[in-house]
C-alpha atoms as a PDB file:
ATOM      1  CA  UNK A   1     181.202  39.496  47.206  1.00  0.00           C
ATOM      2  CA  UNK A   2     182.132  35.880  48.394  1.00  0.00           C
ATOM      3  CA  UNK A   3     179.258  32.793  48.983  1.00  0.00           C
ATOM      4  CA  UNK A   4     180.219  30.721  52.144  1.00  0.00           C
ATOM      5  CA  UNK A   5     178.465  27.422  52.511  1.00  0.00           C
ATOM      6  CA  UNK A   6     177.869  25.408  55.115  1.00  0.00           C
ATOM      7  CA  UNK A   7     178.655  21.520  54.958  1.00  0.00           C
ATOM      8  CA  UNK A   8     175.197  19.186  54.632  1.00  0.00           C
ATOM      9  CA  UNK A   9     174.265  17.302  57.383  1.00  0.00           C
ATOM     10  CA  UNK A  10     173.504  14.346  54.951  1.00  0.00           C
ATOM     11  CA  UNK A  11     177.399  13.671  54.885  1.00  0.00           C
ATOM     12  CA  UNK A  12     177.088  13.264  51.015  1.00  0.00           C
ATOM     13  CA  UNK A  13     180.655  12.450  49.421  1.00  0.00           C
ATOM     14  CA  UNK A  14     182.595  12.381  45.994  1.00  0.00           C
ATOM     15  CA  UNK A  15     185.511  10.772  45.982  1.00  0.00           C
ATOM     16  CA  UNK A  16     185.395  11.816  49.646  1.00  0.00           C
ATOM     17  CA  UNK A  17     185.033  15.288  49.199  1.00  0.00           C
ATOM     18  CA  UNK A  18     181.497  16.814  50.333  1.00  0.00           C
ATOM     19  CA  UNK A  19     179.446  18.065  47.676  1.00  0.00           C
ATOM     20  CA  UNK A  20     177.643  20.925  47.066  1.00  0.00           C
ATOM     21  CA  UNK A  21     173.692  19.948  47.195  1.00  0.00           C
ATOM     22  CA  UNK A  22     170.104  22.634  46.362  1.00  0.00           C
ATOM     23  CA  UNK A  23     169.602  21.754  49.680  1.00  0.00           C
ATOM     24  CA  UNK A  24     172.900  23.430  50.823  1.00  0.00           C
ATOM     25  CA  UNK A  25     172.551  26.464  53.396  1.00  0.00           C
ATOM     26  CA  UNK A  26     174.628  29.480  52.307  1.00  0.00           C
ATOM     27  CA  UNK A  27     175.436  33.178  52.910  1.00  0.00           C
ATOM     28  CA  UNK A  28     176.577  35.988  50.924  1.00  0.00           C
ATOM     29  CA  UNK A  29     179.185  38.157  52.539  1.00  0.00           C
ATOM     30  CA  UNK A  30     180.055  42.267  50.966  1.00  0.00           C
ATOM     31  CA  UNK A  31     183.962  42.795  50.308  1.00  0.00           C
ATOM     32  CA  UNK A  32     183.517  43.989  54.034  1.00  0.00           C
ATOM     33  CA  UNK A  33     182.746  40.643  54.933  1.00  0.00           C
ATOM     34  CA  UNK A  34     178.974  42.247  56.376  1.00  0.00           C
ATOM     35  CA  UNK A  35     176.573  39.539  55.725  1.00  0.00           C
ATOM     36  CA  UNK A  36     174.332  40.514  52.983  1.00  0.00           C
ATOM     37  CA  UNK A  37     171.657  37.253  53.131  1.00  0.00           C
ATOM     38  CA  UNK A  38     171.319  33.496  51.376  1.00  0.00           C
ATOM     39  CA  UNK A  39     172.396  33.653  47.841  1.00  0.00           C
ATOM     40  CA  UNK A  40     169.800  33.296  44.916  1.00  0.00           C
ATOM     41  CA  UNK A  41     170.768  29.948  42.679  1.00  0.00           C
ATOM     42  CA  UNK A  42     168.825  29.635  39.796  1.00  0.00           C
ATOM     43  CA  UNK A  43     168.692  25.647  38.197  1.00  0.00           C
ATOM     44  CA  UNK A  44     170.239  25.575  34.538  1.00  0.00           C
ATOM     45  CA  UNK A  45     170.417  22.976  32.311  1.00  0.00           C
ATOM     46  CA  UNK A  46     172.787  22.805  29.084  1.00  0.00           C
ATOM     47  CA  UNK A  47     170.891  21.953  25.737  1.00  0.00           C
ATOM     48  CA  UNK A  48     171.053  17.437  25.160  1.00  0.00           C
ATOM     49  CA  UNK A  49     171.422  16.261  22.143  1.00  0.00           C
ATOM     50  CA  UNK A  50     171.539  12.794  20.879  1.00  0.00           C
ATOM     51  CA  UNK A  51     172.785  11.494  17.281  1.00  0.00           C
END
């Protein structure tokens, strides 16, 4: 299985590399390479603590 995304449009930049945004289009591929549909990305976010 192997995700292949597609560049934004927005031409959004880190250090000038393009970054990876939930507004990203995207397609899972099989082993094959058959197209198997958009990928499901859930949101996580690590425990915060401050002292």
């Amino acid at each position: 299985m192997s995700v292949r995304f597609t560049a934004s449009a927005s031409g959004v930049t880190v250090a000038g590399a393009p970054v990876l945004l939930d507004t990203s289009a995207a397609q899972c591929f099989s082993a094959a390479l058959v197209a198997q549909g958009p990928p499901v990305v859930n949101a996580a976010q690590q425990e915060v603590s401050i002292r």
